[in-house]
N, C-alpha and C. Protein backbone atom coordinates (compact mmCIF):
# COMPACT_ATOMS: atom_id res chain seq x y z
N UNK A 1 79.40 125.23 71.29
CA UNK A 1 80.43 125.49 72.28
C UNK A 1 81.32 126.61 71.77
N UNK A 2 81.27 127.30 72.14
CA UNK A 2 81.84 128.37 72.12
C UNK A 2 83.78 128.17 72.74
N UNK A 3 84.90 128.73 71.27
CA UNK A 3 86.00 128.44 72.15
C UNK A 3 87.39 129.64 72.65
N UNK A 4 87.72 129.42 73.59
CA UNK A 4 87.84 130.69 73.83
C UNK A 4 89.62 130.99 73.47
N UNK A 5 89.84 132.16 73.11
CA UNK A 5 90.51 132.69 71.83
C UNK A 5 92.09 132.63 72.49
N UNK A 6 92.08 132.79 73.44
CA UNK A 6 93.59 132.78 73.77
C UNK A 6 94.09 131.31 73.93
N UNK A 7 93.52 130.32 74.11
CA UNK A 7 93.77 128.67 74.76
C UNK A 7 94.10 128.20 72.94
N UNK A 8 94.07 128.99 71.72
CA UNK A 8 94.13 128.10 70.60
C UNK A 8 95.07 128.19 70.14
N UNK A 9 95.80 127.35 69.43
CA UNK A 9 97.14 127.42 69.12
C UNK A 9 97.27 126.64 67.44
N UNK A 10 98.08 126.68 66.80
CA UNK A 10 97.72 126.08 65.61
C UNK A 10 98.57 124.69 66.06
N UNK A 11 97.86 123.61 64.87
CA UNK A 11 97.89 122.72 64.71
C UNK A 11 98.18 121.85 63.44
N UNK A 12 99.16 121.35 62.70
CA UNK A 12 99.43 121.23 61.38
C UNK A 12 98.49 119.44 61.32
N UNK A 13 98.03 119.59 60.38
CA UNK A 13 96.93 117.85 59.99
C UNK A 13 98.21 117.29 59.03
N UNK A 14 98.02 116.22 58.64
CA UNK A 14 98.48 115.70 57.49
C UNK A 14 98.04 114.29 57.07
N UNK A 15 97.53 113.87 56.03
CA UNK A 15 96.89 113.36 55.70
C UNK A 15 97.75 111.89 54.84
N UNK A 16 97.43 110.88 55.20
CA UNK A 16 98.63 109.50 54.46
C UNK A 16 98.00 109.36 53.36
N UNK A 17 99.18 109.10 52.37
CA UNK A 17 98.74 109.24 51.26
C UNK A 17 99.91 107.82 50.58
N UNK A 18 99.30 106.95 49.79
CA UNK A 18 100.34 105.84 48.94
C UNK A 18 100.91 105.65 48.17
N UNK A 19 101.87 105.64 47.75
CA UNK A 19 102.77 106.10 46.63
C UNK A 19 103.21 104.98 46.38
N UNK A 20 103.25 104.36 44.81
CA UNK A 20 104.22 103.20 44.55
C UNK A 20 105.68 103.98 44.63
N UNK A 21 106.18 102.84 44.87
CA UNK A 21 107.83 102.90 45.02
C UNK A 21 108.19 101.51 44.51
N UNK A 22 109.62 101.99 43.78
CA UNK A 22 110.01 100.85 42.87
C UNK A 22 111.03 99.47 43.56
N UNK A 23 111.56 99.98 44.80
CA UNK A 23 112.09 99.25 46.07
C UNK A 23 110.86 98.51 46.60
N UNK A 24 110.02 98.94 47.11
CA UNK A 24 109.22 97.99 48.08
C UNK A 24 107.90 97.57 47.37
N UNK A 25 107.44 98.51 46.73
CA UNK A 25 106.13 98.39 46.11
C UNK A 25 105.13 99.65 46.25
N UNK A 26 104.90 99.62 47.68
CA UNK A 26 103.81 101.07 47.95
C UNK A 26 104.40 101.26 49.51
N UNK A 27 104.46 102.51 49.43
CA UNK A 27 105.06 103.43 50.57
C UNK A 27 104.00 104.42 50.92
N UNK A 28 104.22 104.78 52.48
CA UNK A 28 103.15 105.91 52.90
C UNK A 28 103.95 107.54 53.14
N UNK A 29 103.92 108.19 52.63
CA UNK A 29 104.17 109.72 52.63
C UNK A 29 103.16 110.51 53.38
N UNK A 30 103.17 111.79 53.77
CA UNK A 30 102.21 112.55 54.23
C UNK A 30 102.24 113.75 53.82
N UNK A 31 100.62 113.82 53.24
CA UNK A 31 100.55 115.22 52.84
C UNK A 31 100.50 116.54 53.52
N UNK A 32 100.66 117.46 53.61
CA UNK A 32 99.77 118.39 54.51
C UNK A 32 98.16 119.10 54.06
N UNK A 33 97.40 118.56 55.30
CA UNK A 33 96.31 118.96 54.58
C UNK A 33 95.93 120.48 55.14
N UNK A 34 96.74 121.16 56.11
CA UNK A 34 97.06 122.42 56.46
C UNK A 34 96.54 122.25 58.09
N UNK A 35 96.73 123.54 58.47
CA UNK A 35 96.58 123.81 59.52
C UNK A 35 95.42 124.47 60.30
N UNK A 36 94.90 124.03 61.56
CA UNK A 36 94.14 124.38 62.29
C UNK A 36 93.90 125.09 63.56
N UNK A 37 93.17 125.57 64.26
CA UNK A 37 93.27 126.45 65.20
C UNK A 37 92.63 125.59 66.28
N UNK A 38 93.19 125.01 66.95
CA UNK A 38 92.90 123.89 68.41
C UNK A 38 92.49 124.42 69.86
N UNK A 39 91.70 123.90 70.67
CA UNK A 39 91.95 124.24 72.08
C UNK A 39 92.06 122.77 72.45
N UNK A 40 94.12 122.73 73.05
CA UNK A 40 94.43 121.21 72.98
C UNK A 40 94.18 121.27 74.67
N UNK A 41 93.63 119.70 75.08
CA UNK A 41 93.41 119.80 76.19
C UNK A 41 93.95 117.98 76.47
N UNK A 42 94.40 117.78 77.93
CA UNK A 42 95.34 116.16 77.81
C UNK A 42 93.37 115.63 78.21
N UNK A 43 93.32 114.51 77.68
CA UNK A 43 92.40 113.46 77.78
C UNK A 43 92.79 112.58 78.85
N UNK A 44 92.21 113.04 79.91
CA UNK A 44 92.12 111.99 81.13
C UNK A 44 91.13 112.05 81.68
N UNK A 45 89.89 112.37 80.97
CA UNK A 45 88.87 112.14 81.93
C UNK A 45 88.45 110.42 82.57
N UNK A 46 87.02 110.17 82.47
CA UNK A 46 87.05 108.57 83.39
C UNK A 46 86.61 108.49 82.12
N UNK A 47 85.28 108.90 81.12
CA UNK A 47 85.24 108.19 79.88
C UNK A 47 86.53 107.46 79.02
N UNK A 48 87.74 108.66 78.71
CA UNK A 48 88.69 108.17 78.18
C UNK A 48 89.36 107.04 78.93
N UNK A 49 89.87 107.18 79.50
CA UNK A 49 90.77 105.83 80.42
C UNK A 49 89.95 104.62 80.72
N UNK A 50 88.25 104.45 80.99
CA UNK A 50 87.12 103.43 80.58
C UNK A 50 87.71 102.64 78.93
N UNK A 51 87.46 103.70 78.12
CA UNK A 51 87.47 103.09 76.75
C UNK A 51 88.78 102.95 76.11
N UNK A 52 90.13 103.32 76.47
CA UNK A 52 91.25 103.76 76.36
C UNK A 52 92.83 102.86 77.19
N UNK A 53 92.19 102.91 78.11
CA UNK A 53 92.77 102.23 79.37
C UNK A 53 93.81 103.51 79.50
N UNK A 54 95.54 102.28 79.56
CA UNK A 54 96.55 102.65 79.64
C UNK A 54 96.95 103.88 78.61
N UNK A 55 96.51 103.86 77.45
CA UNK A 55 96.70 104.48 76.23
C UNK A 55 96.31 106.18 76.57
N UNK A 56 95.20 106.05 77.31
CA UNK A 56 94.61 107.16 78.05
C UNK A 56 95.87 108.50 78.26
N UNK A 57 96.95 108.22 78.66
CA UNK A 57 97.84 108.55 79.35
C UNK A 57 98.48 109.57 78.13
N UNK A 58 98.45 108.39 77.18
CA UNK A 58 99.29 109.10 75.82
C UNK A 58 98.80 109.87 75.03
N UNK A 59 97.04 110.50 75.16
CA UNK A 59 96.17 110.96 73.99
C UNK A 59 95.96 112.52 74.91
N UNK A 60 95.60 113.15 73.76
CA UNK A 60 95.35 114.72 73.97
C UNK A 60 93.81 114.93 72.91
N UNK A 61 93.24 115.61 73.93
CA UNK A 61 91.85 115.96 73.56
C UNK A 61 91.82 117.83 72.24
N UNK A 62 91.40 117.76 71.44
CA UNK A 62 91.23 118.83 70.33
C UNK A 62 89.98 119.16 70.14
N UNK A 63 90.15 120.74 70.64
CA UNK A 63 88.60 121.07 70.20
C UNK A 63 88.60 122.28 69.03
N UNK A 64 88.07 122.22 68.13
CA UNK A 64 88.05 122.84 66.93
C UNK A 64 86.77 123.58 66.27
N UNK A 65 86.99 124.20 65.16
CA UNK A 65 86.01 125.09 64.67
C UNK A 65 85.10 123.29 63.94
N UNK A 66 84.08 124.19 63.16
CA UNK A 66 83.12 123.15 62.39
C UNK A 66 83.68 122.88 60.73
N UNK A 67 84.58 123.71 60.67
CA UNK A 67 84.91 123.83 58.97
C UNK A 67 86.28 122.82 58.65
N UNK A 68 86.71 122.08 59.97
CA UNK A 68 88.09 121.50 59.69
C UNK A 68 87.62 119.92 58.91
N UNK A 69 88.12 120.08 58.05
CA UNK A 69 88.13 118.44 57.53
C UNK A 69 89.13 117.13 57.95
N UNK A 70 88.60 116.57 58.72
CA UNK A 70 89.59 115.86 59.32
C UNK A 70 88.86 114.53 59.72
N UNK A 71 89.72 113.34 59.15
CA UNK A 71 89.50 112.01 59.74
C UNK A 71 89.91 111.01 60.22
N UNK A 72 89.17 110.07 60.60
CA UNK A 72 90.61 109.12 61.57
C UNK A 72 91.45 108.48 60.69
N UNK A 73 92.20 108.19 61.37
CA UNK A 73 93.87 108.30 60.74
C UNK A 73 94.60 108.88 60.32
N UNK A 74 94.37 110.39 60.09
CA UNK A 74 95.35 111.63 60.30
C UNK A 74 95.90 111.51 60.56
N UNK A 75 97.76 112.49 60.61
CA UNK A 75 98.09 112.37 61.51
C UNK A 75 98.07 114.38 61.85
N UNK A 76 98.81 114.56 63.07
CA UNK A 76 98.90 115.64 63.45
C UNK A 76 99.83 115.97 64.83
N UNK A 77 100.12 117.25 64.27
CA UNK A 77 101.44 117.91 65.69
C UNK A 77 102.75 117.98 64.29
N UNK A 78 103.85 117.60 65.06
CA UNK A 78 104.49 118.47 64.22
C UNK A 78 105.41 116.63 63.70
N UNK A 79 106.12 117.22 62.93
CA UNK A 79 107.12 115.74 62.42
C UNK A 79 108.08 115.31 63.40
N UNK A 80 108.49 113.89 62.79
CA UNK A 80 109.13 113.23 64.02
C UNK A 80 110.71 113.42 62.97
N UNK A 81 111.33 112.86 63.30
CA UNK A 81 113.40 112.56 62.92
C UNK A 81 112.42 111.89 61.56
N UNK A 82 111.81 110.44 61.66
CA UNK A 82 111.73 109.86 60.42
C UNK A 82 110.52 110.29 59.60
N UNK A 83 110.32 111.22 59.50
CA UNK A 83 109.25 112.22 58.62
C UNK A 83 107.74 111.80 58.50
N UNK A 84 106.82 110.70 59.74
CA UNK A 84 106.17 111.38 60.92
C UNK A 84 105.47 111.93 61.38
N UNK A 85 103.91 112.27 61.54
CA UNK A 85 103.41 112.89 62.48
C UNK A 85 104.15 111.99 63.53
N UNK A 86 103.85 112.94 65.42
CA UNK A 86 104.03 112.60 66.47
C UNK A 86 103.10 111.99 66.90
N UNK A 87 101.59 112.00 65.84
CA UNK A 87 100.28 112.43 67.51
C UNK A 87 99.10 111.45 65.89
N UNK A 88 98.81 110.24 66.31
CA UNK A 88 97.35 109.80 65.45
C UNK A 88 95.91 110.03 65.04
N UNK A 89 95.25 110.72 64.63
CA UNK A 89 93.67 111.13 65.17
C UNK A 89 92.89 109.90 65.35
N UNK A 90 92.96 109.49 66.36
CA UNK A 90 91.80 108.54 66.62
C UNK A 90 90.32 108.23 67.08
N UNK A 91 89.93 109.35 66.97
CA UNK A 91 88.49 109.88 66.75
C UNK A 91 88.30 111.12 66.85
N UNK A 92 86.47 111.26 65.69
CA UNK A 92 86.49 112.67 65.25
C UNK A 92 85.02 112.47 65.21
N UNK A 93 84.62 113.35 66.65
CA UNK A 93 83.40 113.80 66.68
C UNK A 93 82.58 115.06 66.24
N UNK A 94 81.88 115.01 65.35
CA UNK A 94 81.53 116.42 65.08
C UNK A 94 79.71 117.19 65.84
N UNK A 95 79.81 118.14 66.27
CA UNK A 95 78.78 118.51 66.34
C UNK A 95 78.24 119.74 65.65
N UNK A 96 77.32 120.77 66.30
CA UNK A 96 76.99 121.63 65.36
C UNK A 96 77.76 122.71 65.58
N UNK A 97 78.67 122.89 66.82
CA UNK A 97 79.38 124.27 66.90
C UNK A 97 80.69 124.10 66.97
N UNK A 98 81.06 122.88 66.98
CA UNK A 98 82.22 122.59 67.10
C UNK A 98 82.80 121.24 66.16
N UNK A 99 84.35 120.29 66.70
CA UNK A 99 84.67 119.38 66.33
C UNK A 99 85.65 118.78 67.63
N UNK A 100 85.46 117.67 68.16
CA UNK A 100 86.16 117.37 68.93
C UNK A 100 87.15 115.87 68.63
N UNK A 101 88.55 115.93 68.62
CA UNK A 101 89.40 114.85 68.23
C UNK A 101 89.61 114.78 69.37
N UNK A 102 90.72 113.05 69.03
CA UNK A 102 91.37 112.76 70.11
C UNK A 102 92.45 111.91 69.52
N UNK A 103 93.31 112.36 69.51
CA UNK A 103 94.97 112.65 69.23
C UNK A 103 95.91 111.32 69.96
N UNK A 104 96.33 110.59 69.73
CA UNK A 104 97.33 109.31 70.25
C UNK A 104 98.87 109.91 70.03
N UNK A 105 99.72 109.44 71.15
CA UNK A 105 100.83 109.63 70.57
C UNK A 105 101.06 108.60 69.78
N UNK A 106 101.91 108.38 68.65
CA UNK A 106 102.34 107.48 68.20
C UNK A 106 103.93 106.87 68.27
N UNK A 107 103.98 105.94 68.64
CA UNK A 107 105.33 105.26 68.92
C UNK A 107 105.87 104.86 67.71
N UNK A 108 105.10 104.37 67.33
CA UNK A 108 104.91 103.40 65.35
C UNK A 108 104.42 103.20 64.87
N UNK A 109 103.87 103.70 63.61
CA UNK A 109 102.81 103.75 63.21
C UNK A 109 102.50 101.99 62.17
N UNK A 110 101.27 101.74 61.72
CA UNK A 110 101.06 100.47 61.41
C UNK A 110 100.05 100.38 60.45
């Protein structure tokens, strides 16, 4: 699939990572695992909202080069007030010319 050059916009990944902490025990931080070049598109087709339902509403479709390393539970988009991704990767299909995610907003993460 071929993607076309003006629709891409960058995209920052970041990756959870666990850190002991001497207050709670283990805490989640996020790394950056850098940035990508997207064609973001909203996910409403009938597949998504079939497998998705309501949630459907809240996810954005990512289509990407083949070289991005990226897996579910990413997060990605930009930070929230409490330091945050906005957006979850909740699946990551790869094929041979491309990579296609699909992005959740996140309310709270868990």
């Amino acid at each position: 699939m071929r993607l076309i050059q003006s629709r891409l916009r960058e995209v920052p990944i970041y990756r959870p990572m666990e850190t002991e902490n001497d207050y709670v025990g283990t805490s989640r931080i996020w790394e950056p695992v850098g940035v990508i070049l997207a064609d973001v598109q909203p996910a409403s087709d009938r597949r998504m909202v079939e497998m998705y339902g309501d949630r459907a509403s809240h996810m954005q479709t990512l289509y990407t080069y083949t070289g991005a390393d990226i897996q579910d539970g990413y997060g990605a988009f930009a930070m929230s007030k409490n330091g945050e991704p906005t957006h979850k990767v909740v699946s990551v299909m790869r094929y041979s010319t491309h990579v296609v995610l699909t992005v959740e907003q996140v309310r709270e993460w868990s």
